[in-house]
C-alpha atoms as a PDB file:
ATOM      1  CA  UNK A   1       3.164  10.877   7.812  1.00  0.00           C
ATOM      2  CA  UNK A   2       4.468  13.908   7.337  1.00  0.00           C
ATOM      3  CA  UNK A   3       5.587  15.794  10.500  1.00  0.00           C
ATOM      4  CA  UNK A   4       6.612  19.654   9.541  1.00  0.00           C
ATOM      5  CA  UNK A   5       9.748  21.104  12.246  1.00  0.00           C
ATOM      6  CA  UNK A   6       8.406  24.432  11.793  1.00  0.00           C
ATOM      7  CA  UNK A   7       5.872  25.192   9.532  1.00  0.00           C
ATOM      8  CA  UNK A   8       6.812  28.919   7.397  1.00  0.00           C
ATOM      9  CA  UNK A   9       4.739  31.458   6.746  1.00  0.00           C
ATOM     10  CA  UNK A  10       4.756  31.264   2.953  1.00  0.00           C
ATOM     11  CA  UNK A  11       4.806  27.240   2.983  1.00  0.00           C
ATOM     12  CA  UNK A  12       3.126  26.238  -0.662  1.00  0.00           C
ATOM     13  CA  UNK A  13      -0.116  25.192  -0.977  1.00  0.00           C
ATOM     14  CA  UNK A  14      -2.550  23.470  -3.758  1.00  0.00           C
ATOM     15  CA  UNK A  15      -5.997  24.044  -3.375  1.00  0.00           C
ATOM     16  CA  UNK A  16      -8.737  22.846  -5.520  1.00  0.00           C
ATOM     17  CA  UNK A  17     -12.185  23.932  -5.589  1.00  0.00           C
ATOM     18  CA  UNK A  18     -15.102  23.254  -8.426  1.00  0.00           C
ATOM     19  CA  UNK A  19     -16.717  25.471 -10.621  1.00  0.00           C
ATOM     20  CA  UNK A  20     -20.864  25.696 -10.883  1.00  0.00           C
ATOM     21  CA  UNK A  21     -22.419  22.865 -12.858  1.00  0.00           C
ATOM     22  CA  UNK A  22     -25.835  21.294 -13.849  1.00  0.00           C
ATOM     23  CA  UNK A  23     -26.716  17.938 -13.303  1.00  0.00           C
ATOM     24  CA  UNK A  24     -27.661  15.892 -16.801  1.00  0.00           C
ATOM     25  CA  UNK A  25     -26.814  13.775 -18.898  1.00  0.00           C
ATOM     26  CA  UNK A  26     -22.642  13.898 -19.837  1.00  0.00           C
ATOM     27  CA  UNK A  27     -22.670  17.916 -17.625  1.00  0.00           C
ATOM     28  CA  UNK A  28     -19.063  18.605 -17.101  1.00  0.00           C
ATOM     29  CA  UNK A  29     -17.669  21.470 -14.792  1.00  0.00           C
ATOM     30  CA  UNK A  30     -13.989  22.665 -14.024  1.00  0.00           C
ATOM     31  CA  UNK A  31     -11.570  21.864 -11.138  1.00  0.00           C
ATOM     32  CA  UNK A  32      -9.405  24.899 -10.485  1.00  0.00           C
ATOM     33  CA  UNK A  33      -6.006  24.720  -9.090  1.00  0.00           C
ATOM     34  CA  UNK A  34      -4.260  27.297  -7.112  1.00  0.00           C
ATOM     35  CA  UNK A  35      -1.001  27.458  -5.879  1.00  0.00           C
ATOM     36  CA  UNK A  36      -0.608  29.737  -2.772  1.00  0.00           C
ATOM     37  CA  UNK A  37       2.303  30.753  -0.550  1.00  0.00           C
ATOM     38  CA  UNK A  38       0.711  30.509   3.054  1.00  0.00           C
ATOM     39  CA  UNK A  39      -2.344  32.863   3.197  1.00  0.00           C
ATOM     40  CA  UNK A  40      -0.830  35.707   1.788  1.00  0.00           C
ATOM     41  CA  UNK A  41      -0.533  35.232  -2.460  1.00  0.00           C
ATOM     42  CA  UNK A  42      -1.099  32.838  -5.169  1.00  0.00           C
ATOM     43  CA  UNK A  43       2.045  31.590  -7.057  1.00  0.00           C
ATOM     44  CA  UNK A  44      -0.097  29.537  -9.796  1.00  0.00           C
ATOM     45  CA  UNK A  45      -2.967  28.484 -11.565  1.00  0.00           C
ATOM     46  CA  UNK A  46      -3.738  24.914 -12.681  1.00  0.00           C
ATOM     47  CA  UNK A  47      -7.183  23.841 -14.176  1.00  0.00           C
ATOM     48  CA  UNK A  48      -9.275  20.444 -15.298  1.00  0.00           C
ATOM     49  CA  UNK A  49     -12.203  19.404 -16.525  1.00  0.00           C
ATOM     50  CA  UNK A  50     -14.220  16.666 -14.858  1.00  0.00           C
ATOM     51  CA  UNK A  51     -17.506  14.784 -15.072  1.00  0.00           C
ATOM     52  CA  UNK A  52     -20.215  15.672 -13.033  1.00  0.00           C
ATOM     53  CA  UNK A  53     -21.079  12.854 -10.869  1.00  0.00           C
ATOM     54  CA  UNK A  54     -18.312  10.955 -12.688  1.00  0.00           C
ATOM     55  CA  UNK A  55     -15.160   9.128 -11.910  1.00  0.00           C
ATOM     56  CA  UNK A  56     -11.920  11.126 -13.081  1.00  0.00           C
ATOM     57  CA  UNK A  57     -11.362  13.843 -10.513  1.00  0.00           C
ATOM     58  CA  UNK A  58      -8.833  11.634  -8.800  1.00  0.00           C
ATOM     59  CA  UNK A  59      -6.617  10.475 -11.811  1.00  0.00           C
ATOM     60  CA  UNK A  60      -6.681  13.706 -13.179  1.00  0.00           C
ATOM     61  CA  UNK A  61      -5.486  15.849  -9.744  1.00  0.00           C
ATOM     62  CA  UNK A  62      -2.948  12.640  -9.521  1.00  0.00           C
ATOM     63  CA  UNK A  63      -1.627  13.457 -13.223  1.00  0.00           C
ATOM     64  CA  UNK A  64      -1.609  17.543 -13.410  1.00  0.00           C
ATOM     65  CA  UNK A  65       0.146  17.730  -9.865  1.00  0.00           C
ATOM     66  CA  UNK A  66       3.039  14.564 -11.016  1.00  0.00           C
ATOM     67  CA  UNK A  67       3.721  17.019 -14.423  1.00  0.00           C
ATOM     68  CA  UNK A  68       3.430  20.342 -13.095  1.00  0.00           C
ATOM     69  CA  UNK A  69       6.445  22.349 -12.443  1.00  0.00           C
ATOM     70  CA  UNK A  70       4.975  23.572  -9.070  1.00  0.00           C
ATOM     71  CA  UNK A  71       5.621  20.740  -7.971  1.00  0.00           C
ATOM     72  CA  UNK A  72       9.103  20.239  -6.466  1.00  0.00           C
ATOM     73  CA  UNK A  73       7.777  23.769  -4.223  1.00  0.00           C
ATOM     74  CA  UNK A  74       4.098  22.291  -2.779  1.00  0.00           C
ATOM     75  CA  UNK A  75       4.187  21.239   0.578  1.00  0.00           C
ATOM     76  CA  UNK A  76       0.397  20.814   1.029  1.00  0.00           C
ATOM     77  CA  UNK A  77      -2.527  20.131  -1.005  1.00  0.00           C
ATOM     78  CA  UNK A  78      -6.319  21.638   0.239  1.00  0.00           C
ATOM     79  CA  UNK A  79      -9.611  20.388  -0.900  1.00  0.00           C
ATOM     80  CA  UNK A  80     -13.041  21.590  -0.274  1.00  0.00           C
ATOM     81  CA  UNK A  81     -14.499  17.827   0.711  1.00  0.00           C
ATOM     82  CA  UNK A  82     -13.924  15.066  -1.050  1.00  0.00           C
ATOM     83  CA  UNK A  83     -16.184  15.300  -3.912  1.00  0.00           C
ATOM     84  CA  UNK A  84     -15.780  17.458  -7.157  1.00  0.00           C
ATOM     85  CA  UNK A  85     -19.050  18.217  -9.393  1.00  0.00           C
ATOM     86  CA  UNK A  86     -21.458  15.930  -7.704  1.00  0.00           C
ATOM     87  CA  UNK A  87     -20.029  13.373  -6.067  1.00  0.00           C
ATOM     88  CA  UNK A  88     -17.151  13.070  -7.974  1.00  0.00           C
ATOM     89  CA  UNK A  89     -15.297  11.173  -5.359  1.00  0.00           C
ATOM     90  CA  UNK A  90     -11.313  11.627  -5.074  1.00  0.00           C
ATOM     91  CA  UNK A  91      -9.467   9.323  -1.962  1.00  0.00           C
ATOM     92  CA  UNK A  92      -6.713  11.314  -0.416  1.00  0.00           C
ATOM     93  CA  UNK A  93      -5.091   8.577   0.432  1.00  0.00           C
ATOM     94  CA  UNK A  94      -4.293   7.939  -2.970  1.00  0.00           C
ATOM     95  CA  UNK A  95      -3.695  11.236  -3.933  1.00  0.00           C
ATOM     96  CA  UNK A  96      -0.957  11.466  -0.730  1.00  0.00           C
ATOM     97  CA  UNK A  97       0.261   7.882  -2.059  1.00  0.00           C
ATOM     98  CA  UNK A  98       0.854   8.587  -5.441  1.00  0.00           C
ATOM     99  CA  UNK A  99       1.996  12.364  -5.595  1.00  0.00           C
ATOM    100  CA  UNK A 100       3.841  12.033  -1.905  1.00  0.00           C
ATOM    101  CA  UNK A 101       1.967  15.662  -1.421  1.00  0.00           C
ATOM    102  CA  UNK A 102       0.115  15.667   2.194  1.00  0.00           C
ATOM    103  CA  UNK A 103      -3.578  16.440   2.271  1.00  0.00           C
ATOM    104  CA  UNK A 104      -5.706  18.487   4.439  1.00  0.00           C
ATOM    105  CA  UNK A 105      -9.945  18.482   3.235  1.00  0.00           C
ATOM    106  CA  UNK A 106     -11.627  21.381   4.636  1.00  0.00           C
ATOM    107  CA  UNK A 107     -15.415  21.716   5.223  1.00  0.00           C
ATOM    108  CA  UNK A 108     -17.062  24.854   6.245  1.00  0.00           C
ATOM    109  CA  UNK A 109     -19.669  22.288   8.549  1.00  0.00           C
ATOM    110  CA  UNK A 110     -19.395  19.001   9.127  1.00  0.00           C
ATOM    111  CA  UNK A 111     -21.073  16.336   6.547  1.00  0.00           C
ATOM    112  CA  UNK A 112     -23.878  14.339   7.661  1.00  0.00           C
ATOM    113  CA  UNK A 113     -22.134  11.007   6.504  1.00  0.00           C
ATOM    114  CA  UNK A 114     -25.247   9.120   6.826  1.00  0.00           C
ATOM    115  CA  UNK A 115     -27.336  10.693   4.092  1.00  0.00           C
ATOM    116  CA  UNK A 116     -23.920  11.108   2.300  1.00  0.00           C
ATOM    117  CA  UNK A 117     -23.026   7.417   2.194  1.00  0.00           C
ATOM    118  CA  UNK A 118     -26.917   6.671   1.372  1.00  0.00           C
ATOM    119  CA  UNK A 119     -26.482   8.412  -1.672  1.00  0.00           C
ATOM    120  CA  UNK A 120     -23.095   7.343  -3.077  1.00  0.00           C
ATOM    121  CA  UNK A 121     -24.681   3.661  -2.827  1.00  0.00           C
ATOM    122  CA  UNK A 122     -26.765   4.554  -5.395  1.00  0.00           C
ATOM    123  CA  UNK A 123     -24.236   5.498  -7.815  1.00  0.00           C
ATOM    124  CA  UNK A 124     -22.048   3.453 -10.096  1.00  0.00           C
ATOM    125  CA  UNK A 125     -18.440   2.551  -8.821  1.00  0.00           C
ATOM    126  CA  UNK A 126     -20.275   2.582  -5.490  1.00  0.00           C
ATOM    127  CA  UNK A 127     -17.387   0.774  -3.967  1.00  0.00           C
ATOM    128  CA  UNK A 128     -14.556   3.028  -4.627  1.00  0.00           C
ATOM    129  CA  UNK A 129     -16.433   6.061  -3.838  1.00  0.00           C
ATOM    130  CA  UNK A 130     -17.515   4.541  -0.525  1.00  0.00           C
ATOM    131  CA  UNK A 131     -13.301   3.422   0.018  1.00  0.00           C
ATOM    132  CA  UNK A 132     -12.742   7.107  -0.891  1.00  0.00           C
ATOM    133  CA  UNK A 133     -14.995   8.235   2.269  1.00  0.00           C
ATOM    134  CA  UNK A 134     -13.153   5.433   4.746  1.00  0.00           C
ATOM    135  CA  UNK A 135     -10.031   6.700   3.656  1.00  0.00           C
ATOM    136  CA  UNK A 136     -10.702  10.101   4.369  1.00  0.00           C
ATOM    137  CA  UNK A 137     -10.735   9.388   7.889  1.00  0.00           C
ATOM    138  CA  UNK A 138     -11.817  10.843  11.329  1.00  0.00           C
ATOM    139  CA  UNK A 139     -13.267  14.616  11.314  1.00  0.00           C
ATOM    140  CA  UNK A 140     -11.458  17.115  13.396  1.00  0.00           C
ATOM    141  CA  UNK A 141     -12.132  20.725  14.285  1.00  0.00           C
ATOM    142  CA  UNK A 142     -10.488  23.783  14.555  1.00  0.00           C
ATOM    143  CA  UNK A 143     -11.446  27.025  16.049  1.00  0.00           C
ATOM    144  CA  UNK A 144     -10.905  29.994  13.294  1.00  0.00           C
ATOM    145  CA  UNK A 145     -12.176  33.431  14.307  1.00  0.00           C
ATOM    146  CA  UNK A 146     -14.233  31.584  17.337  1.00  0.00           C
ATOM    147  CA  UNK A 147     -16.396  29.518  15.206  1.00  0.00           C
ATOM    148  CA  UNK A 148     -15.254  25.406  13.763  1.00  0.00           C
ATOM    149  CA  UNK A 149     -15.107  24.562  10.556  1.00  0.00           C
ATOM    150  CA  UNK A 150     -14.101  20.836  10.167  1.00  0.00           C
ATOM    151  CA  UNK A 151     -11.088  19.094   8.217  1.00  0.00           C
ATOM    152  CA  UNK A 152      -9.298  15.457   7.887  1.00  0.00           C
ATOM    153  CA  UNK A 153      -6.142  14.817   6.652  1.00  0.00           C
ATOM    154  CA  UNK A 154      -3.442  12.018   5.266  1.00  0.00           C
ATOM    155  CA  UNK A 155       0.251  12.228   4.911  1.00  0.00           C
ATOM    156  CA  UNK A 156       0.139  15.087   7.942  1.00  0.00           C
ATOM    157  CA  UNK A 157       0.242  15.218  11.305  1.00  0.00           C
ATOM    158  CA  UNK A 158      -3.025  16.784  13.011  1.00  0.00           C
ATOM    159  CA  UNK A 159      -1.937  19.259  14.967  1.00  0.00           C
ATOM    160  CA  UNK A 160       0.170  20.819  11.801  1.00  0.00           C
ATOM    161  CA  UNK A 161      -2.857  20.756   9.801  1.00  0.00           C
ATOM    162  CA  UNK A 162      -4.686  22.695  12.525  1.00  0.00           C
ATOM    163  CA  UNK A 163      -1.795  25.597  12.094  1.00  0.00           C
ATOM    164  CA  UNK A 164      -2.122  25.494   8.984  1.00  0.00           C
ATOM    165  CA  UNK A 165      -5.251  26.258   8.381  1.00  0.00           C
ATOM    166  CA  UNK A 166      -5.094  28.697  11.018  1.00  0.00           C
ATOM    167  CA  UNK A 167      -2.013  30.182   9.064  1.00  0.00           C
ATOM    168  CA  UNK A 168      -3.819  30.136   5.752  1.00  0.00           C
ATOM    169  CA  UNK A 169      -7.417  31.449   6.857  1.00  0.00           C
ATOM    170  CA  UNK A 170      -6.159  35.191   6.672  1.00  0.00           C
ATOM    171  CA  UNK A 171      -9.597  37.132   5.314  1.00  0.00           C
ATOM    172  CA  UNK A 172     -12.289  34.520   6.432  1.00  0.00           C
ATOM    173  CA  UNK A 173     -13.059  31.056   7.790  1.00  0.00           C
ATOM    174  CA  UNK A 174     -11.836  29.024   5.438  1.00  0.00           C
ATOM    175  CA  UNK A 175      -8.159  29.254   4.041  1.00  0.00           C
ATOM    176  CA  UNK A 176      -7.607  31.690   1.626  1.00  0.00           C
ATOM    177  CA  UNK A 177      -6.570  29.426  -0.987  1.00  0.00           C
ATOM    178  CA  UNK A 178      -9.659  27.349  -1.277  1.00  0.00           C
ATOM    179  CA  UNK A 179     -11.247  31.002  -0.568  1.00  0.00           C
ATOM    180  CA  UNK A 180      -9.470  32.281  -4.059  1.00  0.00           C
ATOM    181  CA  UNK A 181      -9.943  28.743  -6.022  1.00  0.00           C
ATOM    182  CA  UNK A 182     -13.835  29.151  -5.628  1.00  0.00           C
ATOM    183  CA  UNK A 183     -13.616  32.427  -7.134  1.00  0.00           C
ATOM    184  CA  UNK A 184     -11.617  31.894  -9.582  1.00  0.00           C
ATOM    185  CA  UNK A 185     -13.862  28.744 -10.560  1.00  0.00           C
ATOM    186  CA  UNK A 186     -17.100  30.262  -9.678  1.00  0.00           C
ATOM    187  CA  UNK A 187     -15.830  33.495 -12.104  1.00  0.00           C
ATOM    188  CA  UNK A 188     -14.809  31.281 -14.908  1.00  0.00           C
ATOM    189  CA  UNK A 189     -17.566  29.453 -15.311  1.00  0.00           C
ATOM    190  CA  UNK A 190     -20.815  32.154 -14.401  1.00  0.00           C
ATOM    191  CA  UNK A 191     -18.254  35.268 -15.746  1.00  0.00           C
ATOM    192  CA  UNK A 192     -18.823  36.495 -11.745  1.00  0.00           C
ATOM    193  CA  UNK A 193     -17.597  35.092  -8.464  1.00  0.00           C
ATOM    194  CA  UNK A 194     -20.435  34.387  -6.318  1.00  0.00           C
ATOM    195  CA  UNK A 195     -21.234  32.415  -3.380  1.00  0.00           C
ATOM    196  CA  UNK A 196     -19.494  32.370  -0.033  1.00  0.00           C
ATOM    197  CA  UNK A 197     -15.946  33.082  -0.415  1.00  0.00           C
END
């Protein structure tokens, strides 16, 4: 576990949010990448394409981050939850295991974990997906602009991952990096940004 001596202002950050999608048959949507320096600018641009409701968010976060030149320069990685188009289920544990990048997940309320499990039972590779959710870990809060939003975290200590999503969130509640990925992804996808952002 990573435990940061001071944690800078402009430390790098990877945040990945999905684009808008459909759900049928073989539906695909985009994972978009963005590399940030604190809260203040974005650095880079990375983006996949995954399976809605399928399996390959993980592998393919895993790959793009172990080739990209960014790299050697990310301290953190952000996601918005653990699943990707649908329930596209990544484990951060392996993620942190495999690309030695700590990971923070950041959602705007807490899941209800009981209808969420319910329905990733019903789903093929069942298992893993349901591993992915264990290995997430405990949900912890922190207090941005007087109201919680909720995160977990592997590879990092809490308390660091609570400044630094209080360094990042700089224009709303969430961090601005996941803020900029969804509008980027949202953009790409609908040719406008909408949603909360």
């Amino acid at each position: 576990m990573e435990k940061f001596r001071r944690i800078k202002k402009e430390i790098r950050i990877l945040a990945w949010d999905d684009g808008p999608f459909e759900f049928r048959s073989k539906s695909k949507t985009i994972l978009v990448g963005v590399v940030f320096r604190g809260g203040e600018f974005m650095d880079g641009l990375m983006k996949l394409e995954i399976d809605v409701d399928g399996d390959d968010a993980e592998e393919k976060i895993i790959n793009i981050i172990n080739k990209s030149k960014h790299k050697g320069q990310v301290r953190i990685m952000m996601l918005d939850g653990i699943t990707f188009g649908g329930f596209n289920t990544v484990d951060i544990r392996n993620i942190y295991e495999k690309t030695k990048i700590p990971v923070i997940v950041v959602n705007r309320i807490r899941p209800d974990l009981e209808k969420f499990v319910d329905t990733i039972k019903k789903l093929p590779n069942s298992e893993r997906r349901l591993k992915a959710v264990e290995n997430a870990g405990e949900f912890y809060s922190v207090k941005i602009k007087n109201k919680s939003i909720y995160f977990q975290c592997h590879g990092i200590d809490i308390n660091d991952a609570k400044e630094i999503i209080r360094l990042t969130s700089t224009r709303s509640l969430i961090p601005e990096p996941l803020r900029i990925a969804h509008l980027i992804a949202t953009g790409i996808i609908l040719g406008e940004s909408v949603g909360r952002a």
